[in-house]
Protein backbone atom coordinates (compact mmCIF):
# COMPACT_ATOMS: atom_id res chain seq x y z
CA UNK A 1 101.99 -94.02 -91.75
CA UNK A 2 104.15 -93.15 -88.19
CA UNK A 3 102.04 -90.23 -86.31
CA UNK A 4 105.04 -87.92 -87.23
CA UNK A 5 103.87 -87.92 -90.74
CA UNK A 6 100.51 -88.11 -89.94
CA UNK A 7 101.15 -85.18 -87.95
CA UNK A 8 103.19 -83.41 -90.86
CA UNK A 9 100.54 -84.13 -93.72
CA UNK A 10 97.66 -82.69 -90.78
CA UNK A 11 99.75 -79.78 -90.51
CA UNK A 12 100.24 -79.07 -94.20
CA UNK A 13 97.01 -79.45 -94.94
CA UNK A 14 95.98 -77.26 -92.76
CA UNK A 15 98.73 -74.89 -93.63
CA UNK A 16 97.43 -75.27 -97.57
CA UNK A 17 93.42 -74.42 -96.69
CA UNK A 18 94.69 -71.12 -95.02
CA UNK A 19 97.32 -70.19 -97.51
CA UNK A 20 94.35 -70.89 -100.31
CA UNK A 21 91.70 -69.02 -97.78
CA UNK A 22 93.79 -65.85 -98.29
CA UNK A 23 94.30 -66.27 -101.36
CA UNK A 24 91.17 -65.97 -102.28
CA UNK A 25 90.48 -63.11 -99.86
CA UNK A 26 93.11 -61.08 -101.73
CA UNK A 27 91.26 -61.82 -105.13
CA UNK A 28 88.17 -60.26 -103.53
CA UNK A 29 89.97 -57.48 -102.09
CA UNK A 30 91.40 -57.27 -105.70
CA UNK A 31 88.18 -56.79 -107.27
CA UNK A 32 87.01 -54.38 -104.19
CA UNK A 33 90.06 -52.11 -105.28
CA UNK A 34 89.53 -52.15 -109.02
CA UNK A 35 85.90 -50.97 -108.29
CA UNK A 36 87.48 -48.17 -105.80
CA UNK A 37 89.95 -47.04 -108.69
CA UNK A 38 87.07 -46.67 -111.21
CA UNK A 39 84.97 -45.43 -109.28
CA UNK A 40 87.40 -42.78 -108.55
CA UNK A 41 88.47 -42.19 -111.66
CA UNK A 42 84.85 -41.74 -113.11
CA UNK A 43 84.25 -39.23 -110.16
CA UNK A 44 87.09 -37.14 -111.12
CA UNK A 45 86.96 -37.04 -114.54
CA UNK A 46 82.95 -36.63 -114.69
CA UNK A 47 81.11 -33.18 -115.01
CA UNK A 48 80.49 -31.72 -111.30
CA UNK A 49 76.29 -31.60 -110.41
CA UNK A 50 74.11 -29.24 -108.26
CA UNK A 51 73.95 -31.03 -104.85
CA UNK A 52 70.26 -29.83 -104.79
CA UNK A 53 69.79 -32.12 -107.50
CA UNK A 54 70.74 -35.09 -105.41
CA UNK A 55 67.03 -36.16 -103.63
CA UNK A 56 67.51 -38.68 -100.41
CA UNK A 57 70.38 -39.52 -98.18
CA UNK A 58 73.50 -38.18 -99.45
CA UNK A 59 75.05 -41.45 -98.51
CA UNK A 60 73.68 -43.05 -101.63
CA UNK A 61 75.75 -40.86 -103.69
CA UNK A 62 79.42 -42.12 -102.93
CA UNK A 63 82.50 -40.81 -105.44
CA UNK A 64 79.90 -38.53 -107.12
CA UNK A 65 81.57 -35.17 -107.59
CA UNK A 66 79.45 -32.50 -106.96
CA UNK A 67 78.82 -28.39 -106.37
CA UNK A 68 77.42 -26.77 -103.43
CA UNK A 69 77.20 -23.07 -102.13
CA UNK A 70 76.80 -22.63 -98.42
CA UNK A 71 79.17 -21.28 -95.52
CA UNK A 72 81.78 -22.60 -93.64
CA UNK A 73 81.30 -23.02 -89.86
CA UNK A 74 84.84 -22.67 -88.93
CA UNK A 75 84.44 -22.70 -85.26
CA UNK A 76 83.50 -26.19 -85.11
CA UNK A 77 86.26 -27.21 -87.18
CA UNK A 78 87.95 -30.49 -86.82
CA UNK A 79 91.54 -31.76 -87.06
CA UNK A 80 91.55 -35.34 -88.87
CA UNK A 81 95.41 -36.18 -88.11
CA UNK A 82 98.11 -37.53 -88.37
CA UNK A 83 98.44 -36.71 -91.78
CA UNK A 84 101.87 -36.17 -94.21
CA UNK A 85 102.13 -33.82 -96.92
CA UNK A 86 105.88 -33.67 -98.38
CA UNK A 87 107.35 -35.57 -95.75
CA UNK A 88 105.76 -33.02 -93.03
CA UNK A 89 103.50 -34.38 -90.61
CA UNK A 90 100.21 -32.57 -90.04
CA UNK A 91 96.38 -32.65 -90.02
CA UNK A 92 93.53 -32.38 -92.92
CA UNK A 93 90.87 -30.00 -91.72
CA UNK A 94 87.63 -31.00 -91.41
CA UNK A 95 84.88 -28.06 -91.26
CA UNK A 96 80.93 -28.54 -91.21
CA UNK A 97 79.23 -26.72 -94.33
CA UNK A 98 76.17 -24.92 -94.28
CA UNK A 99 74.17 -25.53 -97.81
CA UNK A 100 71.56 -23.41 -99.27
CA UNK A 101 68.99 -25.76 -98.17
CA UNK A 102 70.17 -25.53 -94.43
CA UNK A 103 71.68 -29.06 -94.20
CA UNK A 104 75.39 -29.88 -92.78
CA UNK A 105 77.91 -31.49 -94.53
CA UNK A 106 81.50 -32.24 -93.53
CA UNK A 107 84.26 -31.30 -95.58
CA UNK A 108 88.05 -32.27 -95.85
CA UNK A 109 89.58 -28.76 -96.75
CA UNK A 110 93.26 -30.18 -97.35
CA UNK A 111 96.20 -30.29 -95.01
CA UNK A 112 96.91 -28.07 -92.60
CA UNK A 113 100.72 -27.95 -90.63
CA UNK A 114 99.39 -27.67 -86.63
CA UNK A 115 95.92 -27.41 -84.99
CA UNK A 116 94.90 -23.84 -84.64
CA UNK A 117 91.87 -21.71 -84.30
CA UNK A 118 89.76 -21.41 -87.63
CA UNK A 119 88.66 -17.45 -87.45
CA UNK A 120 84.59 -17.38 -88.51
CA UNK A 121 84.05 -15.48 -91.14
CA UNK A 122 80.66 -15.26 -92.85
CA UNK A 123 81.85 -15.43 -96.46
CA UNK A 124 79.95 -17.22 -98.75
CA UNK A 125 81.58 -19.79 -100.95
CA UNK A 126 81.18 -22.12 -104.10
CA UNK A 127 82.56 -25.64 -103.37
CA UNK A 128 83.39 -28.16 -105.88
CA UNK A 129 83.68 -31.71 -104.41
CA UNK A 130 83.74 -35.48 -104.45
CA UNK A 131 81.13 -36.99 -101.81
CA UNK A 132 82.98 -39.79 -100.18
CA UNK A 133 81.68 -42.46 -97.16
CA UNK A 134 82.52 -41.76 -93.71
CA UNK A 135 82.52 -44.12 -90.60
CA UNK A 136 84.68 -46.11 -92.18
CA UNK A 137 87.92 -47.15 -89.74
CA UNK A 138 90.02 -50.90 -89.95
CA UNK A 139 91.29 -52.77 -87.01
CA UNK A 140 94.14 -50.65 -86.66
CA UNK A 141 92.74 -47.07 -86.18
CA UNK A 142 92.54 -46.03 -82.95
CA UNK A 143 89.18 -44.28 -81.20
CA UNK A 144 88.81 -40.67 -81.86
CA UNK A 145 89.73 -38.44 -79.02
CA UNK A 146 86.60 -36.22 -78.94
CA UNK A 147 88.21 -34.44 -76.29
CA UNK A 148 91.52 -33.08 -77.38
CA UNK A 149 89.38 -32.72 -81.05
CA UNK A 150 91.77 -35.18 -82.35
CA UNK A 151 90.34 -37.55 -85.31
CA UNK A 152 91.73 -40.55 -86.59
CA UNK A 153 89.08 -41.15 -88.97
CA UNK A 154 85.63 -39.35 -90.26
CA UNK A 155 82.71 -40.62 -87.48
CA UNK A 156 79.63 -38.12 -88.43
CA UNK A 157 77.67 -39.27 -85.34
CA UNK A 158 80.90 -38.35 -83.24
CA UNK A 159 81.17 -35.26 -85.13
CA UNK A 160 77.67 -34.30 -84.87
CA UNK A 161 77.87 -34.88 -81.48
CA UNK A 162 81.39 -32.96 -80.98
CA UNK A 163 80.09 -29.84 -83.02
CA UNK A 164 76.42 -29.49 -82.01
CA UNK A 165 75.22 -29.78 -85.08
CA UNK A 166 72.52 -32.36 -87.22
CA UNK A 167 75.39 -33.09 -89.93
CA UNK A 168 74.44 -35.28 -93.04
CA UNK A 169 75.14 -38.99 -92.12
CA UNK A 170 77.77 -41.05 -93.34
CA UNK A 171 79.33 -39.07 -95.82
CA UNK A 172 81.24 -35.92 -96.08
CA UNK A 173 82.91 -33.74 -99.42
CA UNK A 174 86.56 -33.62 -99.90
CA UNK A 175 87.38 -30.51 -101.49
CA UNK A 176 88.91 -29.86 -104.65
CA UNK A 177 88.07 -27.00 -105.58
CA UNK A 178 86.90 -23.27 -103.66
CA UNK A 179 85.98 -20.00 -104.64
CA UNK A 180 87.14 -17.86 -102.55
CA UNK A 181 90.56 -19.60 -101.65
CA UNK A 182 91.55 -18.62 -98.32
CA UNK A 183 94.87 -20.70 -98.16
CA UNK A 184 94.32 -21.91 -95.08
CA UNK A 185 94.62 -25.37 -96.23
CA UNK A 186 96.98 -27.08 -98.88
CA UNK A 187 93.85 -28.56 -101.08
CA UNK A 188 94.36 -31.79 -102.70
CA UNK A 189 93.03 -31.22 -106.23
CA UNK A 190 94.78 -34.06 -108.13
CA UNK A 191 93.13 -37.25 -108.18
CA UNK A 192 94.96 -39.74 -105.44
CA UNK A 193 97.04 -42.27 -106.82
CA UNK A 194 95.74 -45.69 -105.29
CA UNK A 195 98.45 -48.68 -105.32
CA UNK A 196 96.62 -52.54 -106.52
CA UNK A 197 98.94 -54.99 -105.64
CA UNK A 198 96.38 -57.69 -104.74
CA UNK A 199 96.93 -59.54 -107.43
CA UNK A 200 100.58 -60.26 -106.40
CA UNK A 201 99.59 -61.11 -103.21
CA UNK A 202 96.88 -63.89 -104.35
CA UNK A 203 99.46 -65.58 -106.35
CA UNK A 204 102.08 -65.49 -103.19
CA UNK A 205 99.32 -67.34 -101.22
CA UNK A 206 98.31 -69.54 -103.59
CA UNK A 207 101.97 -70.69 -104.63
CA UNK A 208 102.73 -70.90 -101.03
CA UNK A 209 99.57 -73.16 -100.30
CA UNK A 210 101.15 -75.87 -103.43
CA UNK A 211 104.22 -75.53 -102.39
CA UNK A 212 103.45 -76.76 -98.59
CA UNK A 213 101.43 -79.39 -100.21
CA UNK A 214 104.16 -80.83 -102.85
CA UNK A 215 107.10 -80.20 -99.44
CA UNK A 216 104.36 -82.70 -97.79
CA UNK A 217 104.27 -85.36 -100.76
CA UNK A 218 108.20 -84.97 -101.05
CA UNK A 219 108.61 -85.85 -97.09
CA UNK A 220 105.76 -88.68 -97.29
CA UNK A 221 107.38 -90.26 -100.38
CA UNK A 222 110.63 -90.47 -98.70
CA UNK A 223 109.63 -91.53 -95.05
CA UNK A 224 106.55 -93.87 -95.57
C-alpha cells in the first residue's frame, strides 16, 4: 500500500467513526425528544392539581400542569427576549408569583410587543400552569444582561438575585390559563408544536459514514 492510500483509508476511517459517532448521538437525542413530546403531551392533556399538593422541591415536578392562587409581583418583572409571535419580534414576560404558602415562583405570562413598566396591582389571581425546568441554556445562548433586565434564557439564581426575592429553584410555570385576564400579555394556551427530525438525521450520518467507507474500498481496489 503507497502512503497516499494509507493516508486515504486513515482518513476515511476516521471520517466513518465520526459520521457513526453522530449518528448515534442523534438516535439519543431522538429518544430525548420523543420523551419531551410525551411528556408534553401528557402535561397538557392531564387534569390540572393544587400546587399545595406538590410536597418537596418543585423541581421534581417537571411538565406537571398545575393550579396556584397567589399575586403577581409586577414590579420585578422580567423581559425573556427576543421572542416572535406572528412574525413580530418581542419579549415573553416573566413575573415572580406570590403563592398562598408565601413561596416565589416565576412565571412566563405570554408575549409581550416592547419592554415596559408592569403597573402593581394587588389583585389576586387563579393561575393554571405547566411547571417547566429552568437554567437550562445551549452553547449558543448568550449571558443574560442582568443589567439592562434583558434575558436570554430562565436563570432562577440570576433572577432571584435581579428581583430580591428567595424564588423557587430551577423551575418556573408557563401560563396557560388566568383568572382575571389583564391582556397584558398574548398567553400561549395551545400546546407547542415540537418538530422530531432526529431520526432523519441518524440515517444521513450513518449513510454518510458507509458511503466514505465503500468511496475508500472503491479507490483501494483500483490503486493498490
Amino acid at each position: 500500500m503507497s502512503p497516499k492510500t494509507r493516508n486515504i483509508t486513515l482518513m476515511s476511517i476516521l471520517v466513518f467513526f465520526i459520521c457513526s459517532s453522530l449518528s448515534i448521538w442523534q438516535i439519543k437525542r431522538l429518544k430525548w425528544k420523543e420523551d419531551l413530546i410525551n411528556n408534553i403531551t401528557e402535561a397538557y392533556n392531564s387534569d390540572s392539581i393544587n400546587i399545595n399538593k406538590l410536597t418537596g422541591d418543585l423541581s421534581n415536578f417537571n411538565f406537571k400542569k398545575v393550579y396556584i392562587e397567589g399575586f403577581f409581583i409586577n414590579n420585578k418583572s422580567m423581559f425573556l427576549g427576543p421572542r416572535v409571535h406572528k412574525e413580530r419580534v418581542g419579549y415573553n414576560l416573566i413575573t415572580p408569583f406570590l403563592l398562598k404558602d408565601e413561596r416565589y415562583i416565576l412565571i412566563n405570562r405570554g408575549w409581550i410587543k416592547e419592554k415596559k413598566i408592569i403597573q402593581d396591582v394587588k389583585n389576586k389571581y387563579e393561575i393554571e400552569g405547566i411547571l417547566k425546568e429552568g437554567n437550562i441554556k445551549n452553547f449558543f445562548t448568550p449571558k443574560n444582561s442582568i443589567k439592562n433586565n434583558l434575558w436570554f434564557y430562565i436563570n432562577t439564581y440570576q433572577m432571584s438575585e435581579f428581583s430580591g426575592l428567595k424564588l423557587s429553584d430551577n423551575i418556573f410555570l408557563d401560563l396557560i390559563r388566568s383568572k382575571p385576564n389583564d391582556n397584558i400579555t398574548i398567553i400561549n394556551s395551545s400546546m407547542p408544536k415540537i418538530v422530531n427530525n432526529h431520526l432523519q438525521y441518524a440515517l444521513t450520518w450513518a449513510i454518510l459514514a458507509v458511503l466514505f467507507l465503500v468511496m475508500n474500498y472503491i479507490y483501494y481496489r483500483k490503486y493498490r
